[in-house]
C-alpha atoms as a PDB file:
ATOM      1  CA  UNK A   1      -4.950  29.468  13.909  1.00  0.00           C
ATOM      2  CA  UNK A   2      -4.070  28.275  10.440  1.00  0.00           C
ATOM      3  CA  UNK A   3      -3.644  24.962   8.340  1.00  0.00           C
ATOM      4  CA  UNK A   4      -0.417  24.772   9.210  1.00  0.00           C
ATOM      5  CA  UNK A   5      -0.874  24.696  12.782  1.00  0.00           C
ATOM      6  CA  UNK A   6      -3.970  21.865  12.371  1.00  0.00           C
ATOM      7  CA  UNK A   7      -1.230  19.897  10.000  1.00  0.00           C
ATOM      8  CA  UNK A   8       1.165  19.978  13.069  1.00  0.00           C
ATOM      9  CA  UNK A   9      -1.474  18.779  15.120  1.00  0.00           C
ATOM     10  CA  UNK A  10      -2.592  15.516  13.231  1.00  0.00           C
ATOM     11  CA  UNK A  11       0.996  14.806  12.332  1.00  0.00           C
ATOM     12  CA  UNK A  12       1.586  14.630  16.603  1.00  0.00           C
ATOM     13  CA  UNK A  13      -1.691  12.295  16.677  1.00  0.00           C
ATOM     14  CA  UNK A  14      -0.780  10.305  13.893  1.00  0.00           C
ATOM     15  CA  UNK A  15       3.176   9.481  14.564  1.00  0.00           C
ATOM     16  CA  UNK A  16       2.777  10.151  18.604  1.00  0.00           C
ATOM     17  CA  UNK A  17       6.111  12.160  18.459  1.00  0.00           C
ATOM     18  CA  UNK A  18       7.311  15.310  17.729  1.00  0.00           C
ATOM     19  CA  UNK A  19      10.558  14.655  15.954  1.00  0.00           C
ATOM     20  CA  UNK A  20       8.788  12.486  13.490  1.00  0.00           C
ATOM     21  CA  UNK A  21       5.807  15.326  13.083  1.00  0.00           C
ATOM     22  CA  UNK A  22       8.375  18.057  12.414  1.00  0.00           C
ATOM     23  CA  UNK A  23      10.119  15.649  10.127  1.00  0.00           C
ATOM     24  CA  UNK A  24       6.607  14.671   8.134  1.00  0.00           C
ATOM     25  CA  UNK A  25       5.975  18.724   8.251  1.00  0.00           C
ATOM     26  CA  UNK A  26       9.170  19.328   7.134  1.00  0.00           C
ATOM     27  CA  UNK A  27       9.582  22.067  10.116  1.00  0.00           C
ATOM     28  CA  UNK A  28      12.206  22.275  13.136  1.00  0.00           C
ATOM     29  CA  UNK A  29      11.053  19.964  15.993  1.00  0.00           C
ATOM     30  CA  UNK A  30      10.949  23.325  18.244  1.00  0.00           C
ATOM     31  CA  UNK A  31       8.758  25.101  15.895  1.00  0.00           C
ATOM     32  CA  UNK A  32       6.273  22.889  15.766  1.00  0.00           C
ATOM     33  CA  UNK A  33       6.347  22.268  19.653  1.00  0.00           C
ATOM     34  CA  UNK A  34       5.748  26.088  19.959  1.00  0.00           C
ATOM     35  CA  UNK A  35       2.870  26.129  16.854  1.00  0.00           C
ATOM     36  CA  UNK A  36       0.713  23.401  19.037  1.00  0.00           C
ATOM     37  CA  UNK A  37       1.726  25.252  22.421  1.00  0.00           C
ATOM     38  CA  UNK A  38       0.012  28.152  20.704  1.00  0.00           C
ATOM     39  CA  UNK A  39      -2.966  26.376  19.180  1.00  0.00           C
ATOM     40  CA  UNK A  40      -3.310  25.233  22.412  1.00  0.00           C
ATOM     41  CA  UNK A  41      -3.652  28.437  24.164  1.00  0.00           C
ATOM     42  CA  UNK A  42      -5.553  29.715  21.525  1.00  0.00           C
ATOM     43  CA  UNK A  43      -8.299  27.053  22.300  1.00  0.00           C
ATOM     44  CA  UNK A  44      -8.084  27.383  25.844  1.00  0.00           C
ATOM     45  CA  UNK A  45      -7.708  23.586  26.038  1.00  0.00           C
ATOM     46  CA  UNK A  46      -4.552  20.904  26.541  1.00  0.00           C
ATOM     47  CA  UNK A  47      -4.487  19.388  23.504  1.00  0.00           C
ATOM     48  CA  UNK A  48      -1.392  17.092  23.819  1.00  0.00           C
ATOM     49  CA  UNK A  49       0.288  15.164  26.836  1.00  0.00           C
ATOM     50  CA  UNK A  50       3.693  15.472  26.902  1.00  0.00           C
ATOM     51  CA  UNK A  51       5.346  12.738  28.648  1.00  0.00           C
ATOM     52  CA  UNK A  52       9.263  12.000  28.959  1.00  0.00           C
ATOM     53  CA  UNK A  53       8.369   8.986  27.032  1.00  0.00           C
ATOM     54  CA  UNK A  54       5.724   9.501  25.044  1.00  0.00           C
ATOM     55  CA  UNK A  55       3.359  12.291  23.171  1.00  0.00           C
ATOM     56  CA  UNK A  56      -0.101  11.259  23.394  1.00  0.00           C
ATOM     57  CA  UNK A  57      -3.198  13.468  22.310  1.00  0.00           C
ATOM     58  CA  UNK A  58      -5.496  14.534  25.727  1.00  0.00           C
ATOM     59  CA  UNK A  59      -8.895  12.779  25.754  1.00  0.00           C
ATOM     60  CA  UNK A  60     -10.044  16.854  25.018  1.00  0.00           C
ATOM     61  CA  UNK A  61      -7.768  16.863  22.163  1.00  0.00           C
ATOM     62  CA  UNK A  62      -8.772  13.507  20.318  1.00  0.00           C
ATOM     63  CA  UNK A  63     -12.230  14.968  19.000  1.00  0.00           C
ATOM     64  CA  UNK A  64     -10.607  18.306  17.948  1.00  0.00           C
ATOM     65  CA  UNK A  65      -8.311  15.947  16.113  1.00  0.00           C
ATOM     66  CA  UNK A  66     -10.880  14.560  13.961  1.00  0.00           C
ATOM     67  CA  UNK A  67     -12.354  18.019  13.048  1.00  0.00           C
ATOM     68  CA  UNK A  68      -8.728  19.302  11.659  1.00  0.00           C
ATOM     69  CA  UNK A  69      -8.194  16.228  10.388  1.00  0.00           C
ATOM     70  CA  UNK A  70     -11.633  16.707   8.026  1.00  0.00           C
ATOM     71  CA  UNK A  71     -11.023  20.352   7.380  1.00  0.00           C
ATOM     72  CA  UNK A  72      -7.310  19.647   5.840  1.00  0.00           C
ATOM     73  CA  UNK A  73      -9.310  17.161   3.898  1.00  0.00           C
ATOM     74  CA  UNK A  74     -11.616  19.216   3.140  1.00  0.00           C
ATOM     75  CA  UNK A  75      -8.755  21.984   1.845  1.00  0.00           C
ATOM     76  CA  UNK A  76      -7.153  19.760  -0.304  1.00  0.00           C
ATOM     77  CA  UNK A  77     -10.068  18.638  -2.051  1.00  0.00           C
ATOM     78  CA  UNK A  78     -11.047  21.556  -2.676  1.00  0.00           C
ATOM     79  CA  UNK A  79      -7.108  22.711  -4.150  1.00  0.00           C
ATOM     80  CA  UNK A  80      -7.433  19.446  -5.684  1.00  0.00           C
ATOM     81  CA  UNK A  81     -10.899  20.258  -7.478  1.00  0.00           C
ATOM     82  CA  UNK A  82      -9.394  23.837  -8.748  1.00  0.00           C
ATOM     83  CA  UNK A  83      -6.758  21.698 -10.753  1.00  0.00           C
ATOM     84  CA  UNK A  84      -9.328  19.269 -12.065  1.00  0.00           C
ATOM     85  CA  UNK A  85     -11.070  21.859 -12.824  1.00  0.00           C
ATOM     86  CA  UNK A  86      -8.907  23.575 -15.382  1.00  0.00           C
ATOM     87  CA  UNK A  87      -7.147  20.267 -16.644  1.00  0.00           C
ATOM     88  CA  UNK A  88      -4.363  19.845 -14.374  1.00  0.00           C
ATOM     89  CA  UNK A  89      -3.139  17.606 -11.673  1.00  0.00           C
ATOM     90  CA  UNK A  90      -2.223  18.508  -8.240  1.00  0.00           C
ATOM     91  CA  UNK A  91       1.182  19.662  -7.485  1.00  0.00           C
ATOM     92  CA  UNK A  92       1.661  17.256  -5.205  1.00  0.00           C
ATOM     93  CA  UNK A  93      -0.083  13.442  -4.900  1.00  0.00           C
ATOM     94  CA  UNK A  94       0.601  10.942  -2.231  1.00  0.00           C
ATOM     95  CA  UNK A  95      -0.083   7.484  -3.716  1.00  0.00           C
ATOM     96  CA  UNK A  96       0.137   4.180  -1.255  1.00  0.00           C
ATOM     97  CA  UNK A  97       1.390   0.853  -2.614  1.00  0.00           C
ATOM     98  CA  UNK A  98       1.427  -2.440  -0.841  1.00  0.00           C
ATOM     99  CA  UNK A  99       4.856  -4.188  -0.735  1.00  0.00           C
ATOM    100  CA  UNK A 100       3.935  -7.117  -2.907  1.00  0.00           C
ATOM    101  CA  UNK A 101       3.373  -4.405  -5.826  1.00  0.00           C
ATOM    102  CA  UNK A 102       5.409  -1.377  -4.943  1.00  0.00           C
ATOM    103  CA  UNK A 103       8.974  -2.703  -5.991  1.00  0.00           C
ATOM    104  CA  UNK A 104       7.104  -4.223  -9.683  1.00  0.00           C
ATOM    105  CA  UNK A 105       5.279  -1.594 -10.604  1.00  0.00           C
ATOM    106  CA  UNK A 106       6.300   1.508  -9.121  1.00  0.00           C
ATOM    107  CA  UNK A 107       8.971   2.032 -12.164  1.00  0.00           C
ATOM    108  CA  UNK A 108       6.323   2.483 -14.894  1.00  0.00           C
ATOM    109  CA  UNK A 109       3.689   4.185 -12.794  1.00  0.00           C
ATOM    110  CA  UNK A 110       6.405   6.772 -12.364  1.00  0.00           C
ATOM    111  CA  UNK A 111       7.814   7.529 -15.738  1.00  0.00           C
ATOM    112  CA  UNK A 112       3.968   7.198 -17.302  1.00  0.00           C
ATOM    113  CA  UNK A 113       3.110  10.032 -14.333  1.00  0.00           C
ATOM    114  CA  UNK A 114       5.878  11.941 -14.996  1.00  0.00           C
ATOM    115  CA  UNK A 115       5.763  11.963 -18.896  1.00  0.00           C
ATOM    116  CA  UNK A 116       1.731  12.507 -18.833  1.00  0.00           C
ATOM    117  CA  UNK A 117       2.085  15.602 -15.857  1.00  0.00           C
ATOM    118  CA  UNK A 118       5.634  16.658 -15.346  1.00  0.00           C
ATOM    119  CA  UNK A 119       4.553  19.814 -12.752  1.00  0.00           C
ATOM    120  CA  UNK A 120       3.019  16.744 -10.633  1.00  0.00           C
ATOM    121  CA  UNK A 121       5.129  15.496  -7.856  1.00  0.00           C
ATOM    122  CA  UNK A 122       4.261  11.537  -6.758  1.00  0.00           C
ATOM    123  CA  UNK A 123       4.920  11.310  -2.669  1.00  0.00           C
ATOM    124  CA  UNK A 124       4.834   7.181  -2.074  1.00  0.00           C
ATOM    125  CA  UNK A 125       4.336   5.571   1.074  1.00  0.00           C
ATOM    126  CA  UNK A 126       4.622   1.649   1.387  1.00  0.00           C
ATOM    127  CA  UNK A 127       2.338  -0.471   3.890  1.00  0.00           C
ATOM    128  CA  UNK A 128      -0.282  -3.350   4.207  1.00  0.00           C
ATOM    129  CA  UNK A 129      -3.711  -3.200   2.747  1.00  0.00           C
ATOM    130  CA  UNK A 130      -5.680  -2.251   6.059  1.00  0.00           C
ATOM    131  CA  UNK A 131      -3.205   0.994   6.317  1.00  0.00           C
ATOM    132  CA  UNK A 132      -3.655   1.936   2.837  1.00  0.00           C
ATOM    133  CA  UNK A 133      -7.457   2.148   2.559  1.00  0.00           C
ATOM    134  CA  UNK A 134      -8.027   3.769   5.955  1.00  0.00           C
ATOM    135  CA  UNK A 135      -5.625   6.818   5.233  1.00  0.00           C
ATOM    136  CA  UNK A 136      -7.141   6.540   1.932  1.00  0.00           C
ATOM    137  CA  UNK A 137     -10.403   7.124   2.904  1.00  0.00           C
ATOM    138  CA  UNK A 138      -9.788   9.523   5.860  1.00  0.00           C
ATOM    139  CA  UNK A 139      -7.401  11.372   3.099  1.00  0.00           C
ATOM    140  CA  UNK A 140      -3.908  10.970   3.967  1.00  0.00           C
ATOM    141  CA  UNK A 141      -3.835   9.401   0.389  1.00  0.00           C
ATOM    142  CA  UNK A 142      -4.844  10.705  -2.691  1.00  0.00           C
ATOM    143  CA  UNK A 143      -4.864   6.865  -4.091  1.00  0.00           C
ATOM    144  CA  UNK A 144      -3.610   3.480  -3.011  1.00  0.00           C
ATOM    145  CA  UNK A 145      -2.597   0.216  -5.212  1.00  0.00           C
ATOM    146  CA  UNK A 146      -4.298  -2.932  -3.792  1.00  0.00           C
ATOM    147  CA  UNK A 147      -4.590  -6.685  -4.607  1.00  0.00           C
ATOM    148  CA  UNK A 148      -7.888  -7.230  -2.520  1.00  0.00           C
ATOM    149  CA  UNK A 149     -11.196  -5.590  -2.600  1.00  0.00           C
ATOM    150  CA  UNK A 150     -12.306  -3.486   0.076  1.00  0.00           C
ATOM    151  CA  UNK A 151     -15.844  -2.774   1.419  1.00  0.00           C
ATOM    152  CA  UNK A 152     -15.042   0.852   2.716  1.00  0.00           C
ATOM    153  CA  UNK A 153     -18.022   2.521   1.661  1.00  0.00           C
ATOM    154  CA  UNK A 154     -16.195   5.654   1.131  1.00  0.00           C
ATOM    155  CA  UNK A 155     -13.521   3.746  -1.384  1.00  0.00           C
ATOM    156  CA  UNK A 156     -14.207   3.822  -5.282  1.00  0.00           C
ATOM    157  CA  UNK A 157     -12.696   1.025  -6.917  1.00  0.00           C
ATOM    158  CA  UNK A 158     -10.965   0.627 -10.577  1.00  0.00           C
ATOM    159  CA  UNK A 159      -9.488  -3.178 -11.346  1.00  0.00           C
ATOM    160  CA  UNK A 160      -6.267  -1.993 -13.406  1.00  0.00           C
ATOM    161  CA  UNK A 161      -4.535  -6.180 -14.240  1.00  0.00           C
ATOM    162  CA  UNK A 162      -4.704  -9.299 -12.813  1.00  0.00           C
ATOM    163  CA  UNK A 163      -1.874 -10.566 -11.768  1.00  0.00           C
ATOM    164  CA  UNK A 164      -1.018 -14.424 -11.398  1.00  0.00           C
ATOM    165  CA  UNK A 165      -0.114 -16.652  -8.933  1.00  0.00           C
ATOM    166  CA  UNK A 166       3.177 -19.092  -9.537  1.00  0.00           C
ATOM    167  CA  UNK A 167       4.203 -21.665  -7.216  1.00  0.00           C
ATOM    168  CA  UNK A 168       7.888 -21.317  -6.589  1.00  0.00           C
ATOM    169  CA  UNK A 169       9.838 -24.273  -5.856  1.00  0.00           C
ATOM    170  CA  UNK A 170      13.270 -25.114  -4.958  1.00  0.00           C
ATOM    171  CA  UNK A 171      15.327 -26.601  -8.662  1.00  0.00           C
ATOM    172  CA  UNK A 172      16.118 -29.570  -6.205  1.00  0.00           C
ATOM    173  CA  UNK A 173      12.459 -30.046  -5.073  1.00  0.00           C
ATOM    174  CA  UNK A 174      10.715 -33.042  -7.033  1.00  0.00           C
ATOM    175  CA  UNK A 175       7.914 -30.855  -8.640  1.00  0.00           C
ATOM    176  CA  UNK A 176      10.218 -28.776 -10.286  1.00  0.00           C
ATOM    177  CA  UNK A 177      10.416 -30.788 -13.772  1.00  0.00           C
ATOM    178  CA  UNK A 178       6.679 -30.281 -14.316  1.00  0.00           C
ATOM    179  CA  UNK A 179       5.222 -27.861 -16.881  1.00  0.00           C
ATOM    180  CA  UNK A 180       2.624 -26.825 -14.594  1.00  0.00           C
ATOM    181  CA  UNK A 181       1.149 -28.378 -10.755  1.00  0.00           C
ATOM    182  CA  UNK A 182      -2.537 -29.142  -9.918  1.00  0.00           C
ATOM    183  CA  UNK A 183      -3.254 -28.387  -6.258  1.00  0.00           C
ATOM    184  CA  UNK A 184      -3.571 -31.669  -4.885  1.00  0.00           C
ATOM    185  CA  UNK A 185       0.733 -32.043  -5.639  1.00  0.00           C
ATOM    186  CA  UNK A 186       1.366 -29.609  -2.721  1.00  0.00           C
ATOM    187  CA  UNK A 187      -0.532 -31.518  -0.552  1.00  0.00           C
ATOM    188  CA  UNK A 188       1.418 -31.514   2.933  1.00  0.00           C
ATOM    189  CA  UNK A 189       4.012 -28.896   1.789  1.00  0.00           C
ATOM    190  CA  UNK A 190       4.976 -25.938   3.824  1.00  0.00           C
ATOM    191  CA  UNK A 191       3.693 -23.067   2.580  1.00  0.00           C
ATOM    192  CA  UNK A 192       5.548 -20.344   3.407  1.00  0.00           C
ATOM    193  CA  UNK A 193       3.565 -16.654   3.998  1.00  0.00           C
ATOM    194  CA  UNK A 194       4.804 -13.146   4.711  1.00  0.00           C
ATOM    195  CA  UNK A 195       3.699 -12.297   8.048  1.00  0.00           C
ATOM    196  CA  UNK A 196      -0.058 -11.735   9.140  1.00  0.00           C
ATOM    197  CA  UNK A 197      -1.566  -8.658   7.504  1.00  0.00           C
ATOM    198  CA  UNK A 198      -0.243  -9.176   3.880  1.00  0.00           C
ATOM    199  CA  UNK A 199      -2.926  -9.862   1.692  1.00  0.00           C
ATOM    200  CA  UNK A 200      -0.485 -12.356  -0.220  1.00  0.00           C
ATOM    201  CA  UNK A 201      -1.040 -14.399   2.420  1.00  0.00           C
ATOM    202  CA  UNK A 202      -4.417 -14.495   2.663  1.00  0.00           C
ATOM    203  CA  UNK A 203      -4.592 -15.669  -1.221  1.00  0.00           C
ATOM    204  CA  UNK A 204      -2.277 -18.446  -0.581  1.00  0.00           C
ATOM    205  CA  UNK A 205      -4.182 -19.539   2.214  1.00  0.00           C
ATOM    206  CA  UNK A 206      -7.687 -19.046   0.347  1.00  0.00           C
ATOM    207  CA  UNK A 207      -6.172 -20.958  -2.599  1.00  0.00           C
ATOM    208  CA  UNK A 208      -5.229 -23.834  -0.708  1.00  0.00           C
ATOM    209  CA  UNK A 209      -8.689 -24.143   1.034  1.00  0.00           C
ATOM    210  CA  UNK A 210     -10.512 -23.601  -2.057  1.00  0.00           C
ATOM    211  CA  UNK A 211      -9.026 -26.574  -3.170  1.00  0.00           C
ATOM    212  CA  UNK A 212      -9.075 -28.609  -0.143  1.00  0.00           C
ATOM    213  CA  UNK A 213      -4.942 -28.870  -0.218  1.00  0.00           C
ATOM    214  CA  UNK A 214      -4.050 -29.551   3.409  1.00  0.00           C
ATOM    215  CA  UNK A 215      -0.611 -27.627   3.007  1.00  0.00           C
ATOM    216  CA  UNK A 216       1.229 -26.445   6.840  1.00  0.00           C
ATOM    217  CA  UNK A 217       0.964 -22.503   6.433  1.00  0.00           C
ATOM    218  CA  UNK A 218       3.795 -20.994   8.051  1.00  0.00           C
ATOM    219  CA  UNK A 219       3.906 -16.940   8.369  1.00  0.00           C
ATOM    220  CA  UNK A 220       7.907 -16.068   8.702  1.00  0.00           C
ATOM    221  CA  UNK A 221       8.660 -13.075   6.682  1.00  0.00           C
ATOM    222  CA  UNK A 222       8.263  -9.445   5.893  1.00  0.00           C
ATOM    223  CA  UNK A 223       9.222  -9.747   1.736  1.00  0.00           C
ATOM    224  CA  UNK A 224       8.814 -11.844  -1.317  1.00  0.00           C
ATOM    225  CA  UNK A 225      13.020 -11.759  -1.178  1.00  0.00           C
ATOM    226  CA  UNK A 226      13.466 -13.337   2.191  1.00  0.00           C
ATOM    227  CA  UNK A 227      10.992 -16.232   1.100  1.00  0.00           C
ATOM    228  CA  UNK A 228      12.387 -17.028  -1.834  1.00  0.00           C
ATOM    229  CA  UNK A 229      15.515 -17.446   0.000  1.00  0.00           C
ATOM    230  CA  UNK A 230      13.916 -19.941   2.480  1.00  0.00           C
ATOM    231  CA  UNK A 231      12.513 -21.632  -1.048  1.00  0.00           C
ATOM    232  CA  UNK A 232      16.140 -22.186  -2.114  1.00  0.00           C
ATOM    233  CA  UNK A 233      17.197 -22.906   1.209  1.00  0.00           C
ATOM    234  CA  UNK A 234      14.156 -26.268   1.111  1.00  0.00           C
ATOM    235  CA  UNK A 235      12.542 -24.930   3.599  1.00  0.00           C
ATOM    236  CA  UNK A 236       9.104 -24.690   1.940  1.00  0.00           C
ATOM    237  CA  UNK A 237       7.110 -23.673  -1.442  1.00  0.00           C
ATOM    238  CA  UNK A 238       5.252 -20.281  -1.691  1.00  0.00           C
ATOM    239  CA  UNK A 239       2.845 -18.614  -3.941  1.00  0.00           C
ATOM    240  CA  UNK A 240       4.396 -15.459  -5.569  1.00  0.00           C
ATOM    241  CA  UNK A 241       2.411 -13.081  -7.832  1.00  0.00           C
ATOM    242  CA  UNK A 242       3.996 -12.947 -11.891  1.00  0.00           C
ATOM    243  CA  UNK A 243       4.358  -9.333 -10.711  1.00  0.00           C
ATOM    244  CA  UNK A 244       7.858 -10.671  -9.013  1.00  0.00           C
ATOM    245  CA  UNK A 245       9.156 -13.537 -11.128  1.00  0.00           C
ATOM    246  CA  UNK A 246       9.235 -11.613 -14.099  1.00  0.00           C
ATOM    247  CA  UNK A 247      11.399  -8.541 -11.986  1.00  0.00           C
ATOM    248  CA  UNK A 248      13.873 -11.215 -11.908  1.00  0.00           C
ATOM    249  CA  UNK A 249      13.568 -14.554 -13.927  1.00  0.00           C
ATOM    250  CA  UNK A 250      16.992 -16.232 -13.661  1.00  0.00           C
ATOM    251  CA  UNK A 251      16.745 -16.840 -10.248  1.00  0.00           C
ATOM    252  CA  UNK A 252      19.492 -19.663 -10.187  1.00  0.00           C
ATOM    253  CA  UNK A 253      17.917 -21.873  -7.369  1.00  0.00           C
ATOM    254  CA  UNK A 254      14.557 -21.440  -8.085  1.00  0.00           C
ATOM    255  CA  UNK A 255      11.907 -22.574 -10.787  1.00  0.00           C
ATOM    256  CA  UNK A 256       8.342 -20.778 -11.323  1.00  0.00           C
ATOM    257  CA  UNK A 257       5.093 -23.118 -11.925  1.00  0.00           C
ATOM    258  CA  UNK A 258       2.097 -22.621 -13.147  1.00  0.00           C
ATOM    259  CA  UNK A 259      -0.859 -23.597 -11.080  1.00  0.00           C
ATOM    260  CA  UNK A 260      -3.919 -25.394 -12.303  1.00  0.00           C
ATOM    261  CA  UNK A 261      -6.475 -24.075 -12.217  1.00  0.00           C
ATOM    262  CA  UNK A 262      -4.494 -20.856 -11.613  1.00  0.00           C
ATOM    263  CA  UNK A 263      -5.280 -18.473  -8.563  1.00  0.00           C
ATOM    264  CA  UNK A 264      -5.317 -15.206  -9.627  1.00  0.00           C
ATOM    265  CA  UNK A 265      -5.202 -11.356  -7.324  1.00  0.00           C
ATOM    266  CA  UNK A 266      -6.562  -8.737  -9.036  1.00  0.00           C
ATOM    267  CA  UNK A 267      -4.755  -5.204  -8.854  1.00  0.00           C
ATOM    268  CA  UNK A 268      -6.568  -2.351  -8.517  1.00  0.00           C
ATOM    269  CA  UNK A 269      -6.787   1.848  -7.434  1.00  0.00           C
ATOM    270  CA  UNK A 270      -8.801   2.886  -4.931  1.00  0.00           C
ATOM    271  CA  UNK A 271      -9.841   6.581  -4.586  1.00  0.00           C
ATOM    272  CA  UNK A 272     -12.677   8.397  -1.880  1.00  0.00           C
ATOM    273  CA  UNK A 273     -15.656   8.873  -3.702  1.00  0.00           C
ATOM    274  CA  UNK A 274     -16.021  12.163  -2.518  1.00  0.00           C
ATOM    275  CA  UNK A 275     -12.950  13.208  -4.472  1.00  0.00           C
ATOM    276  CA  UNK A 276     -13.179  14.727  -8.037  1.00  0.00           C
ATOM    277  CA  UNK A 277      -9.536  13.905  -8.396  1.00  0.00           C
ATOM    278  CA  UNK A 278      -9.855  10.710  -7.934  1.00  0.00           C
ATOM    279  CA  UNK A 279     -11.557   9.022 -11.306  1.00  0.00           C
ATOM    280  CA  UNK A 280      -9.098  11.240 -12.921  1.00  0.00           C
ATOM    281  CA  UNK A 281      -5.830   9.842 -10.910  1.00  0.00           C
ATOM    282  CA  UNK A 282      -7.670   6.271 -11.379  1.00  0.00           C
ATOM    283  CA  UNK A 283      -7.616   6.757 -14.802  1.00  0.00           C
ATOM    284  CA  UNK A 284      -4.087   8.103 -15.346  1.00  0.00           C
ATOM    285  CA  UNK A 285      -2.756   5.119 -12.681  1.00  0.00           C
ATOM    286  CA  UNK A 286      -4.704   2.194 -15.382  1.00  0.00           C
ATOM    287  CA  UNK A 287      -3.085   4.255 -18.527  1.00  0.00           C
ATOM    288  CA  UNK A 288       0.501   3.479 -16.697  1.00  0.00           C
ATOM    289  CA  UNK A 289      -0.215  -0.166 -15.861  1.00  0.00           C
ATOM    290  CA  UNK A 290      -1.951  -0.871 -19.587  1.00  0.00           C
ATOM    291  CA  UNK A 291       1.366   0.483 -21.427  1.00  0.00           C
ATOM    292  CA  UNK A 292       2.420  -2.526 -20.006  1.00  0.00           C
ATOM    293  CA  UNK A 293       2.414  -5.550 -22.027  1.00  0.00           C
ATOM    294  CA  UNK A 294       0.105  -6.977 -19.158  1.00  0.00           C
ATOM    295  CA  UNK A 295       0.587  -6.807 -15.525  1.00  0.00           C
ATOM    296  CA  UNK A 296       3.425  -9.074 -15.779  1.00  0.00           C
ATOM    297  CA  UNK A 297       4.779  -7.673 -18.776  1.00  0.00           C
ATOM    298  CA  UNK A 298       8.162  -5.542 -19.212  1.00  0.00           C
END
């Protein structure tokens, strides 16, 4: 038994096939199939069902899971403490974004990374909030990039910029000669949300209920794109985070409002507190976002 062989095995639990495994382990599909065939007569014990249709861990297996799951954990904090240790980053660090922030701020978390530890390799995986802190604290990620806080008692927090809310209206809609909108003005509008599990959504929704604004909240897409295309189209308003207007300000059919008073996310890093790499990759992540102008800025 080795690491390798416990990596193949979570990979199986986590994607529930072995193409995708062998892919995420960058191994052949039949190596890996052999690896767990041999794990599993090593421990005397079926670990996986295999299934023309699916791959599902054995109700034996799902325990032993957990305990390679902690030891790789376990391995790469302590790899990860032997760089921090001597001044260096990892070789490797997987870093988890949620959609509303990946596409903004990705760019200058990368070059600021890459200028500040060029032998340091940034692996980024893109999901929704919930995802994001539970690999984070079971430590499939070194870090991830929320908009919400979390009360994962494992998670360290570090706000990095808030980020504000516009109201995005259609240049045809009848708002959109105002300087700025007070909540009451959307009363009865569509509001228009990405679909459930975006924490973008839940803002909008908190901001109208805050403020008593009895807006129809309508979940219908997967990205910021496709709603302000449903915007132009008069199908709604939306709420859209400063973050994406200022990625692309001359959007032809479209005009950006400020809100008052104005609902605001704050972005931040969160880390396991159990990691010694983690205030330091906190850190580095808030140096990247403050060379910024502000979280909106260019």
């Amino acid at each position: 038994m080795n690491f390798r062989d416990l990596e193949y095995l979570v990979a199986v639990a986590d994607l529930g096939h072995f193409g995708q495994a062998a892919a995420r382990c960058n191994v052949s599909q039949s190596a890996l199939s052999l690896q767990l065939q041999k794990l599993e007569a090593e421990l005397g014990v079926q670990l996986i069902e295999r299934t023309s249709r699916r791959v599902v861990v054995s109700p034996v297996g799902r325990p032993l899971v957990e305990r390679a799951r902690s030891i790789l954990q376990s391995r790469q904090e302590l790899l990860d403490d032997a760089a921090v240790e001597v001044g260096r980053m990892p070789a490797t660090i997987t870093l988890g974004l949620i959609p509303t922030i990946a596409p903004y701020l990705l760019g200058p978390i990368l070059r600021s990374m890459k200028l500040a530890y060029p032998g340091t390799a940034l692996r980024i995986v893109e999901d929704i909030t919930q995802n994001l802190v539970q690999e984070t604290a079971r430590g499939g990620l070194d870090a991830s990039i929320i908009a919400t806080d979390t009360s994962d008692s494992l998670i360290a927090e570090t706000a990095l910029c808030d980020d504000e809310l516009l109201l995005a209206v259609a240049r045809k809609h009848p708002l959109a000669k105002q300087s700025s909108v007070a909540p009451q003005q959307i009363e009865n509008e569509t509001m228009l949300l990405l679909k459930d599990g975006h924490c973008l959504s839940e803002q909008a929704v908190g901001f109208c209920t805050a403020n008593n604004v009895a807006a129809t909240a309508v979940s219908v897409a997967a990205s910021i794109d496709t709603l302000k295309a449903m915007v132009c189209a008069g199908m709604g308003v939306i709420l859209i985070p400063r973050l994406a207007v200022d990625a692309s300000p001359r959007d032809k059919c479209l005009v950006f409002l400020p809100l008052k008073p104005a609902p605001t996310r704050t972005i931040r890093v969160i880390t396991r507190k159990t990691s010694r790499l983690g205030p330091l990759l906190a850190a580095a992540l808030k140096v990247a976002i403050n060379n910024r102008a502000e979280c909106g800025g260019k």
